[in-house]
Protein backbone atom coordinates (compact mmCIF):
# COMPACT_ATOMS: atom_id res chain seq x y z
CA UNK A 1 -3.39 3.73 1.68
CA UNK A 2 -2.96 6.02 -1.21
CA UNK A 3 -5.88 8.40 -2.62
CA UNK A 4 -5.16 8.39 -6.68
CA UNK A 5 -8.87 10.03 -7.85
CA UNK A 6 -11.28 12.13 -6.33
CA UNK A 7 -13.84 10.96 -4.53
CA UNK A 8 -12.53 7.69 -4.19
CA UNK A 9 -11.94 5.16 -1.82
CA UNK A 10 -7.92 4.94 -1.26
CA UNK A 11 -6.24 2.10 -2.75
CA UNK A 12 -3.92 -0.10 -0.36
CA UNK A 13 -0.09 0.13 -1.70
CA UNK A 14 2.39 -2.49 -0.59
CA UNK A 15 5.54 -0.50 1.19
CA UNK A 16 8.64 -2.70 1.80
CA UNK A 17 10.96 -0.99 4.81
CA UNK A 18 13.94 -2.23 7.10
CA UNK A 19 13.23 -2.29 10.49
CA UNK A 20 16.33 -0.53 12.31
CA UNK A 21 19.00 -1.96 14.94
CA UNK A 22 17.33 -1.13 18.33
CA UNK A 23 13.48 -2.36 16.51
CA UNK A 24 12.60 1.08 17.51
CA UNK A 25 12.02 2.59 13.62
CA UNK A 26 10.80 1.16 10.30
CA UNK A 27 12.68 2.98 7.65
CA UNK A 28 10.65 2.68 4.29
CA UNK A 29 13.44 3.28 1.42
CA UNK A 30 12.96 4.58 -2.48
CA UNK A 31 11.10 3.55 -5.31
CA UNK A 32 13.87 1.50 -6.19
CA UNK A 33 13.09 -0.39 -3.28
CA UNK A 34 9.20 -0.15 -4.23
CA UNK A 35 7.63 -3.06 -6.87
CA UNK A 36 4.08 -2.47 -5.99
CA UNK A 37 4.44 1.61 -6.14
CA UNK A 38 6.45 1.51 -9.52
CA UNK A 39 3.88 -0.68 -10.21
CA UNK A 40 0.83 0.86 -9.77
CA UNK A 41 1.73 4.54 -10.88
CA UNK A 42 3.01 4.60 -14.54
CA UNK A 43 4.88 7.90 -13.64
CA UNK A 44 6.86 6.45 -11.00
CA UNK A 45 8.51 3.78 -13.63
CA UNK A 46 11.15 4.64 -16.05
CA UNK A 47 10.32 1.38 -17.64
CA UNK A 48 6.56 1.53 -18.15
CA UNK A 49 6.05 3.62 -21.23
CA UNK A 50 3.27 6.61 -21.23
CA UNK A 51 0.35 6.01 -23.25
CA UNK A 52 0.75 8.65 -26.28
CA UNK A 53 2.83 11.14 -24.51
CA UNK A 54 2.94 14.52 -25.55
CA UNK A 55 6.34 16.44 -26.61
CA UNK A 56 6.03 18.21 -23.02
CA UNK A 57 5.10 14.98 -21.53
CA UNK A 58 8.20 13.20 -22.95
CA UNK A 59 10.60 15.96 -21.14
CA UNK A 60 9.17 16.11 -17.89
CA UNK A 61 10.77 13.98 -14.95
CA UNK A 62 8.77 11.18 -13.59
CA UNK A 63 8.09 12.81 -10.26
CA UNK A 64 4.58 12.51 -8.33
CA UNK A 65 3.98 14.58 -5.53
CA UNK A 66 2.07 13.27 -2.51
CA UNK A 67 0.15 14.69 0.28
CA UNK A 68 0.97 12.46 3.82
CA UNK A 69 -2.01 12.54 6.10
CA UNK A 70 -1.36 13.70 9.87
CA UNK A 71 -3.45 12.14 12.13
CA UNK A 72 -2.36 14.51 14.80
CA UNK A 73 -3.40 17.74 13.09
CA UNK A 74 -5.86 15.70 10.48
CA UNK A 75 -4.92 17.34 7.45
CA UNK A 76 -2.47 16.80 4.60
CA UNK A 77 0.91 17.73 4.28
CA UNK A 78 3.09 18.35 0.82
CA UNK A 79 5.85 16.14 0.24
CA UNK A 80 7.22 15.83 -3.40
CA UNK A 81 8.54 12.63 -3.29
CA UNK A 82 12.05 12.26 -3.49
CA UNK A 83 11.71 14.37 -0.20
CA UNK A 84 9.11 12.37 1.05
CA UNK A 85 11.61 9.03 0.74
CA UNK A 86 12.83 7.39 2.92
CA UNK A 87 10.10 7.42 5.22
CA UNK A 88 10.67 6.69 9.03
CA UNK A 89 8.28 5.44 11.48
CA UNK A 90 8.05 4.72 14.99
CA UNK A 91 7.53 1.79 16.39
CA UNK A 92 5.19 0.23 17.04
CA UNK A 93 2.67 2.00 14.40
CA UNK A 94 0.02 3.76 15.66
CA UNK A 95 -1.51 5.11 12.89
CA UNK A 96 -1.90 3.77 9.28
CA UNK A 97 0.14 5.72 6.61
CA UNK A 98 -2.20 7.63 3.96
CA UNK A 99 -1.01 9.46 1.51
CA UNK A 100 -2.72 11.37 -1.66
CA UNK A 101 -1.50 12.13 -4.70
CA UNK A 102 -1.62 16.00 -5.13
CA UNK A 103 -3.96 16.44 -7.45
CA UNK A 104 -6.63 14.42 -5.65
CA UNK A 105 -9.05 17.36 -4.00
CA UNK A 106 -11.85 15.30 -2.25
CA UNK A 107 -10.85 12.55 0.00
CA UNK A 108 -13.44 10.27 1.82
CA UNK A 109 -13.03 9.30 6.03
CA UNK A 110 -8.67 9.99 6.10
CA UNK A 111 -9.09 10.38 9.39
CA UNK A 112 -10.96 6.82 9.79
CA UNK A 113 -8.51 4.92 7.15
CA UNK A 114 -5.55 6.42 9.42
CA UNK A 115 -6.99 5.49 12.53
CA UNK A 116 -7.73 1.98 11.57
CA UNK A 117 -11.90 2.92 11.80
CA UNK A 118 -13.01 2.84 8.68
CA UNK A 119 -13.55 -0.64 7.04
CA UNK A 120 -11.61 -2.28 4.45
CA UNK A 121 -12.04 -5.17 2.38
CA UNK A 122 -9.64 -8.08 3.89
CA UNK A 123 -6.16 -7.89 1.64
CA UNK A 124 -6.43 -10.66 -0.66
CA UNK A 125 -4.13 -13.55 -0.44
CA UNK A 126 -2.30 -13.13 -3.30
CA UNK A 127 -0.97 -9.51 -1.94
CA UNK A 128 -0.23 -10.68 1.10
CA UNK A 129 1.80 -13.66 -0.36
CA UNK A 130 3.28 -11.52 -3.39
CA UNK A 131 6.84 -11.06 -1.61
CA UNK A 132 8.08 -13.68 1.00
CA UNK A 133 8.55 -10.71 3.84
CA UNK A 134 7.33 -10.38 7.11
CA UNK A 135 4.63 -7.33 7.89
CA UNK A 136 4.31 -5.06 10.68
CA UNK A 137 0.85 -3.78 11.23
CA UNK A 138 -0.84 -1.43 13.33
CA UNK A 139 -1.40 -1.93 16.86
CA UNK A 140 -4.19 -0.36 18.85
CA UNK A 141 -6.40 0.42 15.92
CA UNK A 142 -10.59 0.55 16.07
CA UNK A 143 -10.28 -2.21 13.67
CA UNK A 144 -7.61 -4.89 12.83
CA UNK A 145 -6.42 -5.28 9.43
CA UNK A 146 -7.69 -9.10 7.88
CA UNK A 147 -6.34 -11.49 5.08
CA UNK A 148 -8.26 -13.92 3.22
CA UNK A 149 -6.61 -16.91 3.14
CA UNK A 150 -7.65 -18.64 -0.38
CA UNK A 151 -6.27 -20.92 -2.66
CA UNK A 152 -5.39 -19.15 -6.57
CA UNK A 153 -6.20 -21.17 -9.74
CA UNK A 154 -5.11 -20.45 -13.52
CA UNK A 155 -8.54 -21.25 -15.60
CA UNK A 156 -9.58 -20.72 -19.11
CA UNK A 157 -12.99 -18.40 -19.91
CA UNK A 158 -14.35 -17.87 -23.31
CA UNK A 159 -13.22 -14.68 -25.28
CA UNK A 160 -12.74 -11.70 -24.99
CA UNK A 161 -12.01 -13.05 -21.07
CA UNK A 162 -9.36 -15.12 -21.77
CA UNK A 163 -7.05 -16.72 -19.07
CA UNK A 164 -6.53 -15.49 -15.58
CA UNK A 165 -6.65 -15.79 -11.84
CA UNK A 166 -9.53 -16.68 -9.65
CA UNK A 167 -9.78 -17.96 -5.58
CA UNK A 168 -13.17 -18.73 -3.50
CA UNK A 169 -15.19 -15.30 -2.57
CA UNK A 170 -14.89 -15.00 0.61
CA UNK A 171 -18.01 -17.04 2.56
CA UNK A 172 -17.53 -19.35 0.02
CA UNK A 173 -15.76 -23.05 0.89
CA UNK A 174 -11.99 -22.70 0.11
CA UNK A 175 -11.66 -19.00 1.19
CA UNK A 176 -11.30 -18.67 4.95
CA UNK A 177 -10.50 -14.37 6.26
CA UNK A 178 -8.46 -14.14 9.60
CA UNK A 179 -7.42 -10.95 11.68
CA UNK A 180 -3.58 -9.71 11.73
CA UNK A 181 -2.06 -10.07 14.62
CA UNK A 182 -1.01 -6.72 15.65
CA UNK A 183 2.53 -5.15 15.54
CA UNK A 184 5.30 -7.87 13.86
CA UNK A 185 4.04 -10.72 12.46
CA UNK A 186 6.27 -13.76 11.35
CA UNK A 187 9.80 -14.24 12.75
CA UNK A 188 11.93 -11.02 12.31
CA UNK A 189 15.56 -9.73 12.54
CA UNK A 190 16.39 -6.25 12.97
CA UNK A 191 18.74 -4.53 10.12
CA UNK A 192 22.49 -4.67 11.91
CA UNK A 193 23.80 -2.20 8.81
């Protein structure tokens, strides 16, 4: 979960990470390593252009720095983020990894989103299916993760909508939300490197 505005609700980011020899670890490489994060924050991708960049703009390195949440101590910590990467975990996870982008001042219930208490809309289908990969989820959590389940069609709307993507809402027939199992779900080998 990453907190990109204040005031906001963090948004769920998509982490791809080996899981080490002895399944003991979960080592969460670069942003090389990263589509969803390169993705989602324009500074983070050396191929995503700015939008009207100033002359300073142009010059400075595409570097974010991020606050991780401890759930021990329940407060942020700095990281810039070539520091910050690669991440290591223990496993299994206890604790759901939040971060914040440093400029974000206000954040709503970290402590809940980190503990697994606070609610979350089920991840949509499409997310979950984006990359053929196994997941490892939280165990022990107030509340298990869930994924709707829901079938994707390509249809045609009248301007300025266009074409895109829609599935069944969930309650509605063709859109069916189950909980994660916890820890490692789908069949898994261990990174022998």
């Amino acid at each position: 979960m990453v907190y990109v505005q204040n005031g906001y609700t963090p948004v769920s980011v998509l982490l791809i990470g080996k899981v080490n020899a002895t399944g003991s670890e979960i080592v969460i490489p670069g942003l090389s390593e990263q589509p969803m994060l390169a993705q989602m924050f324009p500074k983070l991708n050396e191929f995503k252009p700015r939008e009207f960049p100033t002359y300073t703009e142009m010059l400075e390195p595409r570097v974010m720095t991020f606050n991780h949440y401890n759930v021990l101590t329940q407060t942020f910590e700095l990281l810039c983020l070539h520091q910050m990467f690669p991440i290591c975990l223990p496993l299994p996870l206890d604790n759901i990894l939040v971060l914040k982008d440093l400029t974000v001042q206000l954040t709503l219930y970290s402590q809940n989103y980190a503990t697994g208490e606070q609610p979350v809309h089920p991840m949509c289908s499409m997310k979950y299916n984006f990359i053929e990969l196994n997941w490892i989820w939280p165990v022990g959590l107030g509340k298990c993760r869930e994924i709707m389940e829901a079938k994707w069609a390509v249809v045609t709307r009248e301007a300025p909508m266009g074409i895109g993507a829609e599935r069944a809402q969930v309650g509605e027939v063709g859109c069916v939300v189950r909980t994660a199992a916890e820890g490692r779900e789908g069949r898994f080998s261990v990174d022998r490197a």
